[in-house]
PDB file of N, CA and C in Angstrom:
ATOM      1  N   UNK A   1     -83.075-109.798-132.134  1.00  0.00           N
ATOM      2  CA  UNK A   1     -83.675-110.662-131.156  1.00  0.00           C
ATOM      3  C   UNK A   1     -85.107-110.220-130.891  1.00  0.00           C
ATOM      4  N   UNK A   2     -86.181-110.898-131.014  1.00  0.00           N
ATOM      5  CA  UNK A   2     -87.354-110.936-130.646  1.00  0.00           C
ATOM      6  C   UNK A   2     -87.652-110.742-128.869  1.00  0.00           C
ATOM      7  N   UNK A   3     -88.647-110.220-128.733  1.00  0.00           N
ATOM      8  CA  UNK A   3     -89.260-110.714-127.381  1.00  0.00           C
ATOM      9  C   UNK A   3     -89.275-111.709-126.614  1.00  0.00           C
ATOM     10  N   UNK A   4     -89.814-113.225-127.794  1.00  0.00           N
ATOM     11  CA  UNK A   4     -89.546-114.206-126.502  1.00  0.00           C
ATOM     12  C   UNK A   4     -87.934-114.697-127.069  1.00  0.00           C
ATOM     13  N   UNK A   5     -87.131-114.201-128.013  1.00  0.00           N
ATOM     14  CA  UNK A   5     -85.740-114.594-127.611  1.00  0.00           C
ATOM     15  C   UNK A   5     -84.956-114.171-125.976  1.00  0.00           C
ATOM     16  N   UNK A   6     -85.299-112.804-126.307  1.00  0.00           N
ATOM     17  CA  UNK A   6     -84.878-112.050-124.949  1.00  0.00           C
ATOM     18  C   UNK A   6     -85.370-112.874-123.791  1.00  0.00           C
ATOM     19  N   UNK A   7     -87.187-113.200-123.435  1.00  0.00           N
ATOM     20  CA  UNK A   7     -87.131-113.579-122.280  1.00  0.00           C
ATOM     21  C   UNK A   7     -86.949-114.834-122.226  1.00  0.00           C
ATOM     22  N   UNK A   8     -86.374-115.967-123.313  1.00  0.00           N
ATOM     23  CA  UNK A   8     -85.930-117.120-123.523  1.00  0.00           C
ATOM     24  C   UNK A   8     -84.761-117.745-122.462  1.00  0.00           C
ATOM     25  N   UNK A   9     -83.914-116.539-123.153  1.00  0.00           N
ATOM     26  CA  UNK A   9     -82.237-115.728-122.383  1.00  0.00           C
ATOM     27  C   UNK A   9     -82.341-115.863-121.521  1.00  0.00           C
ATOM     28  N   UNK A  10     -82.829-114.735-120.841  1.00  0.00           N
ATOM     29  CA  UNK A  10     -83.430-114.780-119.109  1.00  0.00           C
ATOM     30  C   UNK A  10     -84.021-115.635-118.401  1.00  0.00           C
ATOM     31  N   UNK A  11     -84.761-116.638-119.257  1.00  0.00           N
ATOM     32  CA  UNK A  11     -85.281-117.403-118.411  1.00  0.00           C
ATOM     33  C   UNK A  11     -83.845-118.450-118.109  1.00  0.00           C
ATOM     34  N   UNK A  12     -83.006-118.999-119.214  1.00  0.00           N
ATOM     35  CA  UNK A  12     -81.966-119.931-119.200  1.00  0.00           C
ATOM     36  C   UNK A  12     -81.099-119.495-118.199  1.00  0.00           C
ATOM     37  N   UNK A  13     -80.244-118.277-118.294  1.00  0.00           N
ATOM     38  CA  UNK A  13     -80.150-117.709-117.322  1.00  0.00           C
ATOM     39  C   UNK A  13     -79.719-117.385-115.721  1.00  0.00           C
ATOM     40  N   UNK A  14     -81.567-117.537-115.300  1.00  0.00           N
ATOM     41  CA  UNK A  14     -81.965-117.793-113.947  1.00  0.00           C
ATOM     42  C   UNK A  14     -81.963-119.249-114.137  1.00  0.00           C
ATOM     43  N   UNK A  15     -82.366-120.083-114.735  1.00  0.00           N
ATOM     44  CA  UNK A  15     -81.795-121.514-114.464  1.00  0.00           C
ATOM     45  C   UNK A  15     -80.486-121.796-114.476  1.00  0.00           C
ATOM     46  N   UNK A  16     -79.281-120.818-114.709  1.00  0.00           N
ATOM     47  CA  UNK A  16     -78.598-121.632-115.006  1.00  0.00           C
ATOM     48  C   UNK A  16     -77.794-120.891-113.764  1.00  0.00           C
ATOM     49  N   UNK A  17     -78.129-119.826-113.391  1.00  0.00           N
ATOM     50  CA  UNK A  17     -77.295-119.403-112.029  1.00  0.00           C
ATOM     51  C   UNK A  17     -78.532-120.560-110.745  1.00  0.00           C
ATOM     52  N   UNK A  18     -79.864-120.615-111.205  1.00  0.00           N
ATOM     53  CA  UNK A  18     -80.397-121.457-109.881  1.00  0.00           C
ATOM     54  C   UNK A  18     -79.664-122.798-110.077  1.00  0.00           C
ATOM     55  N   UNK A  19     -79.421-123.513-111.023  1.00  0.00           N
ATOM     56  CA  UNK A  19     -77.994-124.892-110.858  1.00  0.00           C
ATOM     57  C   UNK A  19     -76.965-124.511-109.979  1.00  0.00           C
ATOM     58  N   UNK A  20     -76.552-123.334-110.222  1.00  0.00           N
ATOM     59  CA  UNK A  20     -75.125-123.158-110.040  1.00  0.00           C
ATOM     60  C   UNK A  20     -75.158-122.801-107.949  1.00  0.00           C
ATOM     61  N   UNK A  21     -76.433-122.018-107.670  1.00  0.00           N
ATOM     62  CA  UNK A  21     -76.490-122.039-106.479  1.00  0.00           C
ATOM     63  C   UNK A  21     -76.594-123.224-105.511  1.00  0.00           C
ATOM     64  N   UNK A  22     -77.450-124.363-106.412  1.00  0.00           N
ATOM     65  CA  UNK A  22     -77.482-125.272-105.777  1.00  0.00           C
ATOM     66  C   UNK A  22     -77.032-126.851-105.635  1.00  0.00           C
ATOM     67  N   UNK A  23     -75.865-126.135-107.191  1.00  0.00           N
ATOM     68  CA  UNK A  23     -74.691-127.902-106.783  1.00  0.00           C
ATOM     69  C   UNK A  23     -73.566-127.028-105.980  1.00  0.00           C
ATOM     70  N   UNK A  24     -73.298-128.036-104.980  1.00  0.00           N
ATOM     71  CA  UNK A  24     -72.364-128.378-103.971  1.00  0.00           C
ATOM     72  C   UNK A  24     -71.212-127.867-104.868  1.00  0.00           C
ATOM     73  N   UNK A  25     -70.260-127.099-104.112  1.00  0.00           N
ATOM     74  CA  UNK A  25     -69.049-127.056-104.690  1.00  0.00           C
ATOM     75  C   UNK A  25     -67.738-127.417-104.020  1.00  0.00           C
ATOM     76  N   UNK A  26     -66.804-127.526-104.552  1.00  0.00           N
ATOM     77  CA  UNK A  26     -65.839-128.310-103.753  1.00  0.00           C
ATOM     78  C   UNK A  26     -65.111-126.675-102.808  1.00  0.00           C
ATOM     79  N   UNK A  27     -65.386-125.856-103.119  1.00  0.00           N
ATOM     80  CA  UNK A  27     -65.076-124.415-101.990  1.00  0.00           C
ATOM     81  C   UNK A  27     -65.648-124.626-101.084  1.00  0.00           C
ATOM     82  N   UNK A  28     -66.862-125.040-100.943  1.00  0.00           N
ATOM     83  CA  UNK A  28     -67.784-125.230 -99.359  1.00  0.00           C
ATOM     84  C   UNK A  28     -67.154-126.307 -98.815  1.00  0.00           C
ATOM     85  N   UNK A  29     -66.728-127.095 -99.510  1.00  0.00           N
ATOM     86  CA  UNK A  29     -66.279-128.445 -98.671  1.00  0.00           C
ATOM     87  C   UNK A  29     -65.014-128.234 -97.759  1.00  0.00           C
ATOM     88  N   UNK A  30     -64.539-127.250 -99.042  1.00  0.00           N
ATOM     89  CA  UNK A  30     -62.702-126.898 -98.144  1.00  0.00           C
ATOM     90  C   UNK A  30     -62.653-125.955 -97.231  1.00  0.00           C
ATOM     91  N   UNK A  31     -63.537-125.359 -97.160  1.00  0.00           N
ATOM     92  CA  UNK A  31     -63.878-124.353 -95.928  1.00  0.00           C
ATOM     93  C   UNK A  31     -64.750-124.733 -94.836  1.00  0.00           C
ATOM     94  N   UNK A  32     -65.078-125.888 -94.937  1.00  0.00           N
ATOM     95  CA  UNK A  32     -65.923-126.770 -94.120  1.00  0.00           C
ATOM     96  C   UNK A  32     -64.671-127.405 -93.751  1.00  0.00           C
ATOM     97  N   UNK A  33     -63.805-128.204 -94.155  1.00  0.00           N
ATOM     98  CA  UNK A  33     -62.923-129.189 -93.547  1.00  0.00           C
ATOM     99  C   UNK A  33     -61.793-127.679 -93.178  1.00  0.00           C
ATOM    100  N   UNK A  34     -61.558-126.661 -93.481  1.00  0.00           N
ATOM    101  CA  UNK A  34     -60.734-125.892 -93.065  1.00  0.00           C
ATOM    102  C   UNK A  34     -60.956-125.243 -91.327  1.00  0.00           C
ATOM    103  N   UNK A  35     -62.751-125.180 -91.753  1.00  0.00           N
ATOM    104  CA  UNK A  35     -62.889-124.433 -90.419  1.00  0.00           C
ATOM    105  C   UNK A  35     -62.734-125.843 -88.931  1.00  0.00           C
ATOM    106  N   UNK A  36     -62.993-127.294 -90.026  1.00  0.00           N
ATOM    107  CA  UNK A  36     -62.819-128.256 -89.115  1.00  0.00           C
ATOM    108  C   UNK A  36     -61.975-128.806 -88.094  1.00  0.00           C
ATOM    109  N   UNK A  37     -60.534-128.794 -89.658  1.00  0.00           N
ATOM    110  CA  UNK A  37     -59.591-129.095 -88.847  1.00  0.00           C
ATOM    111  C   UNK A  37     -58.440-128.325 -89.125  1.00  0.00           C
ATOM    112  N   UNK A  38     -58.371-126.978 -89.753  1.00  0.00           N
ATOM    113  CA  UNK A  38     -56.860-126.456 -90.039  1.00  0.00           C
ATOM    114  C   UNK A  38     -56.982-125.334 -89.051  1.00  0.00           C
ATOM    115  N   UNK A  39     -58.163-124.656 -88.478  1.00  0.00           N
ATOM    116  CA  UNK A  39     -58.112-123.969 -87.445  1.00  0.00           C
ATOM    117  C   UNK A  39     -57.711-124.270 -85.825  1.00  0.00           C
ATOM    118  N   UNK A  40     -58.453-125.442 -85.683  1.00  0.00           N
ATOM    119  CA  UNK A  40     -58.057-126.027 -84.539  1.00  0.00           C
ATOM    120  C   UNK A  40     -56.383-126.632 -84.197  1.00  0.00           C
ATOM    121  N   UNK A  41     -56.631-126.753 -85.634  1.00  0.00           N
ATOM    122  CA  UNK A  41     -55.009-127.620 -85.240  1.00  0.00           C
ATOM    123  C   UNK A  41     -54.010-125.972 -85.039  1.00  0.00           C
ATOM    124  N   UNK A  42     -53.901-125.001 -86.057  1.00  0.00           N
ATOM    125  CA  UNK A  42     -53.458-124.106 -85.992  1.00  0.00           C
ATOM    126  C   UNK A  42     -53.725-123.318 -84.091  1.00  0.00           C
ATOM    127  N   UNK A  43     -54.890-123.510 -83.470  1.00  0.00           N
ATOM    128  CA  UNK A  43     -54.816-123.090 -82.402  1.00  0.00           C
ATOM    129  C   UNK A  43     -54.526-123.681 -80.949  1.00  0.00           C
ATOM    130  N   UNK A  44     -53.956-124.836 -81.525  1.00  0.00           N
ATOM    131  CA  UNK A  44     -53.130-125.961 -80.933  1.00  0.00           C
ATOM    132  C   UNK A  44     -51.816-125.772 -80.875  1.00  0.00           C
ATOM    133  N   UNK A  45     -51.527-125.522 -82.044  1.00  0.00           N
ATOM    134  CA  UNK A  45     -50.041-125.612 -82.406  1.00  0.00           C
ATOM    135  C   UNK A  45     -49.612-124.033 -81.629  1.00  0.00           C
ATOM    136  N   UNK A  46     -50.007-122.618 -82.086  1.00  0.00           N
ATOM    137  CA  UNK A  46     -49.989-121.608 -81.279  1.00  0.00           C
ATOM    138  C   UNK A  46     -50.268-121.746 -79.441  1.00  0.00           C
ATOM    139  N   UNK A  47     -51.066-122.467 -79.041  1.00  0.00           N
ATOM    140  CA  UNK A  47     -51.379-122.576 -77.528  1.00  0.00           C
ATOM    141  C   UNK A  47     -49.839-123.404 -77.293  1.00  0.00           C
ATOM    142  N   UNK A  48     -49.422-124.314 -77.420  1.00  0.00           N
ATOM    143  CA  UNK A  48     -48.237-124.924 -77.350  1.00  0.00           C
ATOM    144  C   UNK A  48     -46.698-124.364 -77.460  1.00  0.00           C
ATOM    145  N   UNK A  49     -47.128-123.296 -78.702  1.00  0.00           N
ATOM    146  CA  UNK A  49     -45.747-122.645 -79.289  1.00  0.00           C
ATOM    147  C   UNK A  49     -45.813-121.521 -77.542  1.00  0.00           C
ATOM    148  N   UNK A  50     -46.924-120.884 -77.447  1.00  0.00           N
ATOM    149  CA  UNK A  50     -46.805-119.970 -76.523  1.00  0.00           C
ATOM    150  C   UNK A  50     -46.334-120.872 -74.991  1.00  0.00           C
ATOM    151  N   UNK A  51     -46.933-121.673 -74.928  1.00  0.00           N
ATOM    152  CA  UNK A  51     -46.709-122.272 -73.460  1.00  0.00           C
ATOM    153  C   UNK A  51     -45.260-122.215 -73.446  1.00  0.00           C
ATOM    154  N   UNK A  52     -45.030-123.263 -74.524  1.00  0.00           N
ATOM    155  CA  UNK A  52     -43.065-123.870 -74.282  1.00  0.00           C
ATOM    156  C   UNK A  52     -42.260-121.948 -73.806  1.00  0.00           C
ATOM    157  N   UNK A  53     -43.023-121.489 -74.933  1.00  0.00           N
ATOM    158  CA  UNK A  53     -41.844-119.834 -74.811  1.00  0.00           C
ATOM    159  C   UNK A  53     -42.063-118.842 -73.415  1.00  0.00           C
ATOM    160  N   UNK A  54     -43.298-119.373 -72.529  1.00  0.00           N
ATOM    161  CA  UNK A  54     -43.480-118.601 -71.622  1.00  0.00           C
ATOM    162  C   UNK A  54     -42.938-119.896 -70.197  1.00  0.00           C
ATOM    163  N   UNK A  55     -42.369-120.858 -70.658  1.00  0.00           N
ATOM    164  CA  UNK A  55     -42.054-121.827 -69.450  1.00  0.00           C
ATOM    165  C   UNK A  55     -40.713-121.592 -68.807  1.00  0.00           C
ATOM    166  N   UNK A  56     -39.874-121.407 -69.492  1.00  0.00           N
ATOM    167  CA  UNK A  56     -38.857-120.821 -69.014  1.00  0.00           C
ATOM    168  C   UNK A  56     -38.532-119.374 -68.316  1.00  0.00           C
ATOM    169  N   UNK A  57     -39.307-118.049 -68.720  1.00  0.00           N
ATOM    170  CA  UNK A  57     -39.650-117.477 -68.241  1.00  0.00           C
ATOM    171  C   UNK A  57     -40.065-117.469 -67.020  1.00  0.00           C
ATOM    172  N   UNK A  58     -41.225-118.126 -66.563  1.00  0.00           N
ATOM    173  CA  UNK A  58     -42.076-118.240 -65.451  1.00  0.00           C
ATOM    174  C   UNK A  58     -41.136-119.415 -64.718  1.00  0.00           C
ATOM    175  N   UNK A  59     -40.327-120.171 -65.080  1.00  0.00           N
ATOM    176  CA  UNK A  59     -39.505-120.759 -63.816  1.00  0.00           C
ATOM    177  C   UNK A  59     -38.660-119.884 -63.624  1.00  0.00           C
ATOM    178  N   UNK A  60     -37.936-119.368 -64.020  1.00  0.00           N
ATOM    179  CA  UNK A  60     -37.218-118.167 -63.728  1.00  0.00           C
ATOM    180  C   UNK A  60     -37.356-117.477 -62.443  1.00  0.00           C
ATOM    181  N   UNK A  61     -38.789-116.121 -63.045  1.00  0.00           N
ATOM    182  CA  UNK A  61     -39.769-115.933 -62.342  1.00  0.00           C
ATOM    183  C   UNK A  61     -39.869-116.701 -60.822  1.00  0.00           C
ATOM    184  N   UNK A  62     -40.278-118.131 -60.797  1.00  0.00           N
ATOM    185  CA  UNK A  62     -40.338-118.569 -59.563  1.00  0.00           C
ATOM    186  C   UNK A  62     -39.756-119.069 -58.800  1.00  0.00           C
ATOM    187  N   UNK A  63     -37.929-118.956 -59.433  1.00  0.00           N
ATOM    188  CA  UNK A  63     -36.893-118.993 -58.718  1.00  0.00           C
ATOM    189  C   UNK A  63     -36.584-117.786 -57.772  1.00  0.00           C
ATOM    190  N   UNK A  64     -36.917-116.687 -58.532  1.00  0.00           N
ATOM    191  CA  UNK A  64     -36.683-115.439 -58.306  1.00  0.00           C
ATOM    192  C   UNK A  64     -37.365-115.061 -56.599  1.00  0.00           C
ATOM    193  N   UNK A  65     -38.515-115.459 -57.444  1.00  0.00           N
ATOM    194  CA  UNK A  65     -39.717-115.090 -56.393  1.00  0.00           C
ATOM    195  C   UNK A  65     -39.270-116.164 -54.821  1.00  0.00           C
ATOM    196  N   UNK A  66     -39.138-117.365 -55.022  1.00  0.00           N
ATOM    197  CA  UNK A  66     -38.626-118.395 -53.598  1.00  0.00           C
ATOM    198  C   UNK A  66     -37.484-117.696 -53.007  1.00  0.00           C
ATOM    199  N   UNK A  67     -36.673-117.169 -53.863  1.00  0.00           N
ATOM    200  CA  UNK A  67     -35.523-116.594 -53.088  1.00  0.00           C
ATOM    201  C   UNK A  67     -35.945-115.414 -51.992  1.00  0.00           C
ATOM    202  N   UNK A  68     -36.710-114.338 -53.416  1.00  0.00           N
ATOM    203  CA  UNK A  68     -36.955-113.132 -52.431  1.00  0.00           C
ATOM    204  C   UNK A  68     -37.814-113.081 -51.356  1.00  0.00           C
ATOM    205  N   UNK A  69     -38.858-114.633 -51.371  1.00  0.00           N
ATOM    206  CA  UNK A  69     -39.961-115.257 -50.116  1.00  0.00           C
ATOM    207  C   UNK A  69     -38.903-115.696 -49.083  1.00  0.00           C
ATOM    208  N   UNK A  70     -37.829-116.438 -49.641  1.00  0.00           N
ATOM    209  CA  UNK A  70     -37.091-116.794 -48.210  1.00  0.00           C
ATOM    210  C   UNK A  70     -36.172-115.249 -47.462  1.00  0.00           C
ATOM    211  N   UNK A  71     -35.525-114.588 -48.201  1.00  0.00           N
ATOM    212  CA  UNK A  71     -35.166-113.172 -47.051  1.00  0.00           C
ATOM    213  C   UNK A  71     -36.262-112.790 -46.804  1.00  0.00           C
ATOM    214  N   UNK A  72     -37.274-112.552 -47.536  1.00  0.00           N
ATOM    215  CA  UNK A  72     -38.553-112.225 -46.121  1.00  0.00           C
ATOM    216  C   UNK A  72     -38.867-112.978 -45.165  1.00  0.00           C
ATOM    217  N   UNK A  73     -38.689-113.981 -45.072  1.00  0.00           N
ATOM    218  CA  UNK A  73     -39.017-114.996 -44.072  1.00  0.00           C
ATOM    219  C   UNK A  73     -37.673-114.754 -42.635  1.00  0.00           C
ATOM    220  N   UNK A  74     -36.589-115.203 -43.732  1.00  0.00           N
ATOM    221  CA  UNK A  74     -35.657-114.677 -42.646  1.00  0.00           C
ATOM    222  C   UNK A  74     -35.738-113.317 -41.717  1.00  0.00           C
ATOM    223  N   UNK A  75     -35.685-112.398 -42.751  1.00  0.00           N
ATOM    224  CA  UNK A  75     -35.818-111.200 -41.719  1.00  0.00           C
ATOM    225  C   UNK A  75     -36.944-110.969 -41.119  1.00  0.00           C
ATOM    226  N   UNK A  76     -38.048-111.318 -41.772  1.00  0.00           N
ATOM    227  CA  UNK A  76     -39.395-111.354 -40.717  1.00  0.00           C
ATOM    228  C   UNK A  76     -39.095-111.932 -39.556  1.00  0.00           C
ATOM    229  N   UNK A  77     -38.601-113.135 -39.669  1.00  0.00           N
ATOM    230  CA  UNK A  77     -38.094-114.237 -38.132  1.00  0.00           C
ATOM    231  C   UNK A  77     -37.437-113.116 -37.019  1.00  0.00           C
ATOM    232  N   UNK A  78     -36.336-112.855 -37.581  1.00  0.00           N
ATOM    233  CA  UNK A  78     -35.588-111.628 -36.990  1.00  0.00           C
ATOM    234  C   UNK A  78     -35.950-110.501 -36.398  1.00  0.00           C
ATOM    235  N   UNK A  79     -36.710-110.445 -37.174  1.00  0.00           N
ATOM    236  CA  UNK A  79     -37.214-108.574 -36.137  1.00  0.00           C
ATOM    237  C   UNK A  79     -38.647-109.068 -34.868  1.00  0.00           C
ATOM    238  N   UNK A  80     -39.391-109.991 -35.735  1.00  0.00           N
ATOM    239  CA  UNK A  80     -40.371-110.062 -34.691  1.00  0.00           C
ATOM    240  C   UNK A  80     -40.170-110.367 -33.499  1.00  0.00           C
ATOM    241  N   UNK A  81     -40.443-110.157 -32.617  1.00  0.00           N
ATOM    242  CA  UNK A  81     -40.326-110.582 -31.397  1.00  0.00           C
ATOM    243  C   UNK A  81     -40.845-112.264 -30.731  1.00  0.00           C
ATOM    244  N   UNK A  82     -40.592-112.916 -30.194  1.00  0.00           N
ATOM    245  CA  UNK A  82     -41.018-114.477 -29.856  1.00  0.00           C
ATOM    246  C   UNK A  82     -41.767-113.765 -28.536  1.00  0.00           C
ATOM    247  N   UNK A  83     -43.484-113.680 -28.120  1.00  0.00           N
ATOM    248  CA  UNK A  83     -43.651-114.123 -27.421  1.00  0.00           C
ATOM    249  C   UNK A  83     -44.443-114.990 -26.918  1.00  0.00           C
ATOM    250  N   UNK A  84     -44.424-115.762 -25.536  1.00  0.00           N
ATOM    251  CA  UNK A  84     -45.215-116.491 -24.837  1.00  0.00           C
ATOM    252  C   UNK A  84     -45.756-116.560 -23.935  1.00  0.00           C
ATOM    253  N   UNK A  85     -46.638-117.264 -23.790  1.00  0.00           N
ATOM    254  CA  UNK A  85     -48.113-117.228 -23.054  1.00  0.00           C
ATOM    255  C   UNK A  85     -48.008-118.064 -22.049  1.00  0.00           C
ATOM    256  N   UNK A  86     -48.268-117.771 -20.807  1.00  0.00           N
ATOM    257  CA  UNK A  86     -48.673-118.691 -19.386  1.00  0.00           C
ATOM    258  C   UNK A  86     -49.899-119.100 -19.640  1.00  0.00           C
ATOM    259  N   UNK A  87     -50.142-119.967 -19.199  1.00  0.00           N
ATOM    260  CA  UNK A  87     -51.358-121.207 -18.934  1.00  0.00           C
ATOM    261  C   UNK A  87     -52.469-119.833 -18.459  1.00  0.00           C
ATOM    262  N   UNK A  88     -52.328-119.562 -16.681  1.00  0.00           N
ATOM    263  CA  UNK A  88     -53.391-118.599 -16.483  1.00  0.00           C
ATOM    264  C   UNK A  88     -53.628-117.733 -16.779  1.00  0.00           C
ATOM    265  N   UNK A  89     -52.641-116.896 -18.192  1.00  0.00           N
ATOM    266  CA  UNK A  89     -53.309-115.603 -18.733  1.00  0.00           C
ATOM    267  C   UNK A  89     -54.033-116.579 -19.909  1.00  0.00           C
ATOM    268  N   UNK A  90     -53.936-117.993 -20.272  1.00  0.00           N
ATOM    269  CA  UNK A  90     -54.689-118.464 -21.673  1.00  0.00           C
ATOM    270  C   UNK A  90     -55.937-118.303 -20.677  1.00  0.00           C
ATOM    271  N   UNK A  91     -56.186-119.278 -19.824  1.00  0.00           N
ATOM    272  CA  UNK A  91     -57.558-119.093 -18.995  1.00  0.00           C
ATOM    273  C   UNK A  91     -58.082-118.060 -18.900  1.00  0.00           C
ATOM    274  N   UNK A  92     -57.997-116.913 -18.539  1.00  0.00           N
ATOM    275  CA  UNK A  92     -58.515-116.113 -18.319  1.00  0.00           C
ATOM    276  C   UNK A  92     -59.278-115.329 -19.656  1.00  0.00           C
ATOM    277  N   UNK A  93     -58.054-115.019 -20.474  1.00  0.00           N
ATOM    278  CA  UNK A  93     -58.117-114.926 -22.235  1.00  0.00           C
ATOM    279  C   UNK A  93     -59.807-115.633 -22.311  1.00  0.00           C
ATOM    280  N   UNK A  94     -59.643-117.163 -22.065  1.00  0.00           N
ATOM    281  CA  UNK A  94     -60.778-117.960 -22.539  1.00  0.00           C
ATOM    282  C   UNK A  94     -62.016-117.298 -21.771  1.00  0.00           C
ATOM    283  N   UNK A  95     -61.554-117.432 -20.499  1.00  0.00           N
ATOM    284  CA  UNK A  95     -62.983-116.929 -19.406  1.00  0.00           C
ATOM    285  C   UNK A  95     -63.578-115.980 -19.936  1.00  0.00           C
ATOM    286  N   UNK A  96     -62.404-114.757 -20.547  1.00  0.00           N
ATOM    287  CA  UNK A  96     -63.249-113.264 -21.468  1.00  0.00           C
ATOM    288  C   UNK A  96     -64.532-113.799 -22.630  1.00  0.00           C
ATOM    289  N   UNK A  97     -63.729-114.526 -23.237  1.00  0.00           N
ATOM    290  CA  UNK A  97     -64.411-114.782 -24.887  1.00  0.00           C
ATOM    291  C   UNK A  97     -65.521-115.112 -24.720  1.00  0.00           C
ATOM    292  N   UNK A  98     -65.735-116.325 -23.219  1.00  0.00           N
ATOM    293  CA  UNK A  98     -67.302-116.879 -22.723  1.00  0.00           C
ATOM    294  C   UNK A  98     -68.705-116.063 -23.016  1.00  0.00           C
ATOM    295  N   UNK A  99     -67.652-114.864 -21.562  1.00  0.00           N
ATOM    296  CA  UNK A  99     -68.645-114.098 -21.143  1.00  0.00           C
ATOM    297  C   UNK A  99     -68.629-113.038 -21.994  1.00  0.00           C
ATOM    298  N   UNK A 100     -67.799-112.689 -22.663  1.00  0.00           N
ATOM    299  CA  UNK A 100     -67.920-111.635 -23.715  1.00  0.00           C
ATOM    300  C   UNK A 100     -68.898-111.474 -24.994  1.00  0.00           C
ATOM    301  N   UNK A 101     -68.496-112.995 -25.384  1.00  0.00           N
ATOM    302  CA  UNK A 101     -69.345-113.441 -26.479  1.00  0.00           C
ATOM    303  C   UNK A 101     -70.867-113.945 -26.074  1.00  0.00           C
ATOM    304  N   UNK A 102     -71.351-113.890 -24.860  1.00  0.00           N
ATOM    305  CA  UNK A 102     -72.373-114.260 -24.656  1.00  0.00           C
ATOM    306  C   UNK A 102     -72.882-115.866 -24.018  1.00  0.00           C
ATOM    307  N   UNK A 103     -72.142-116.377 -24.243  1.00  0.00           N
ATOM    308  CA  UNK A 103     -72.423-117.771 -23.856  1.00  0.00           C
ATOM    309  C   UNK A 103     -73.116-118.105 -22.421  1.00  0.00           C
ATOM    310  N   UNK A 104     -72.540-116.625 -21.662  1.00  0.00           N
ATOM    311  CA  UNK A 104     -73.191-117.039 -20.013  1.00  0.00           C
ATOM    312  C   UNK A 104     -72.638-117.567 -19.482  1.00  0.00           C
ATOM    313  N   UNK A 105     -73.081-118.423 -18.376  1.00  0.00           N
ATOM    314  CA  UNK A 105     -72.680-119.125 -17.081  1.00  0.00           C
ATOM    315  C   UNK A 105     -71.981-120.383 -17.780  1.00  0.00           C
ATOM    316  N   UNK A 106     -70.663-120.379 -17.548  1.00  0.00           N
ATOM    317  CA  UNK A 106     -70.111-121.762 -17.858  1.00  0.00           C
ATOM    318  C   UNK A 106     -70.969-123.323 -16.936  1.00  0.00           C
ATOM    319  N   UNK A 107     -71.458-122.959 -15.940  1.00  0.00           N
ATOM    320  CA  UNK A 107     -72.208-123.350 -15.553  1.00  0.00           C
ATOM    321  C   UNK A 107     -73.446-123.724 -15.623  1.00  0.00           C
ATOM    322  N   UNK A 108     -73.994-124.757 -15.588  1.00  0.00           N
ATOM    323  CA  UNK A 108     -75.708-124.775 -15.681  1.00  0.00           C
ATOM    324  C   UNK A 108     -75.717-125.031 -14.094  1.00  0.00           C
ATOM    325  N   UNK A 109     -76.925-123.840 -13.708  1.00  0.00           N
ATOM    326  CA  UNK A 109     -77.311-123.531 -12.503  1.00  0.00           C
ATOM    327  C   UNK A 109     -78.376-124.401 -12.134  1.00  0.00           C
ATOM    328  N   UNK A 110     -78.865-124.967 -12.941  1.00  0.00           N
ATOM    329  CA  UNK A 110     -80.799-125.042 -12.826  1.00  0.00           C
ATOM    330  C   UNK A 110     -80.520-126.616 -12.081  1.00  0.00           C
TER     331      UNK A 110
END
């Protein structure tokens, strides 16, 4: 092989890998429609598979939980004490908060 055989070679070559870089191949396409629609659907189908398997669970769960909210309720009822308030200790209660909090003379003097 001569000189310009060799850089003949090379030149064909680099043309023939620069074709090859720049026709479209049907791999880009399927990894284009893969990342389009076989991922999404796949993270559809998983978000769904997980929901259904964690639904039963979590009613469970919030059977569990209403029950053990109602004996607290009950026995909370039970131990606390009920009490109540007369009218003139609310008044007075109020009269504090007036003058406590600043408000002043329930009155305008002027």
């Amino acid at each position: 092989m001569t000189h310009e055989e060799h850089e003949l070679n090379e030149t064909r070559e680099i043309e023939r890998l620069y074709y090859k870089l720049n026709t479209p191949r049907s791999r880009s396409r399927l990894c284009f429609l893969f990342y389009l629609f076989i991922i999404p659907l796949f993270i559809i189908i998983g978000g769904v598979t997980f929901s259904l398997s964690e639904l039963v669970a979590s009613q469970e769960a919030e059977i569990g939980n209403a029950q053990i909210e109602n004996c607290h309720r009950k026995k909370l009822f039970e131990l606390l004490p009920t009490e109540t308030f007369a009218f003139g200790n609310a008044a007075l209660y109020s009269f504090g908060v007036y003058t406590t909090i600043g408000y002043g003379n329930l009155v305008n003097l002027n």
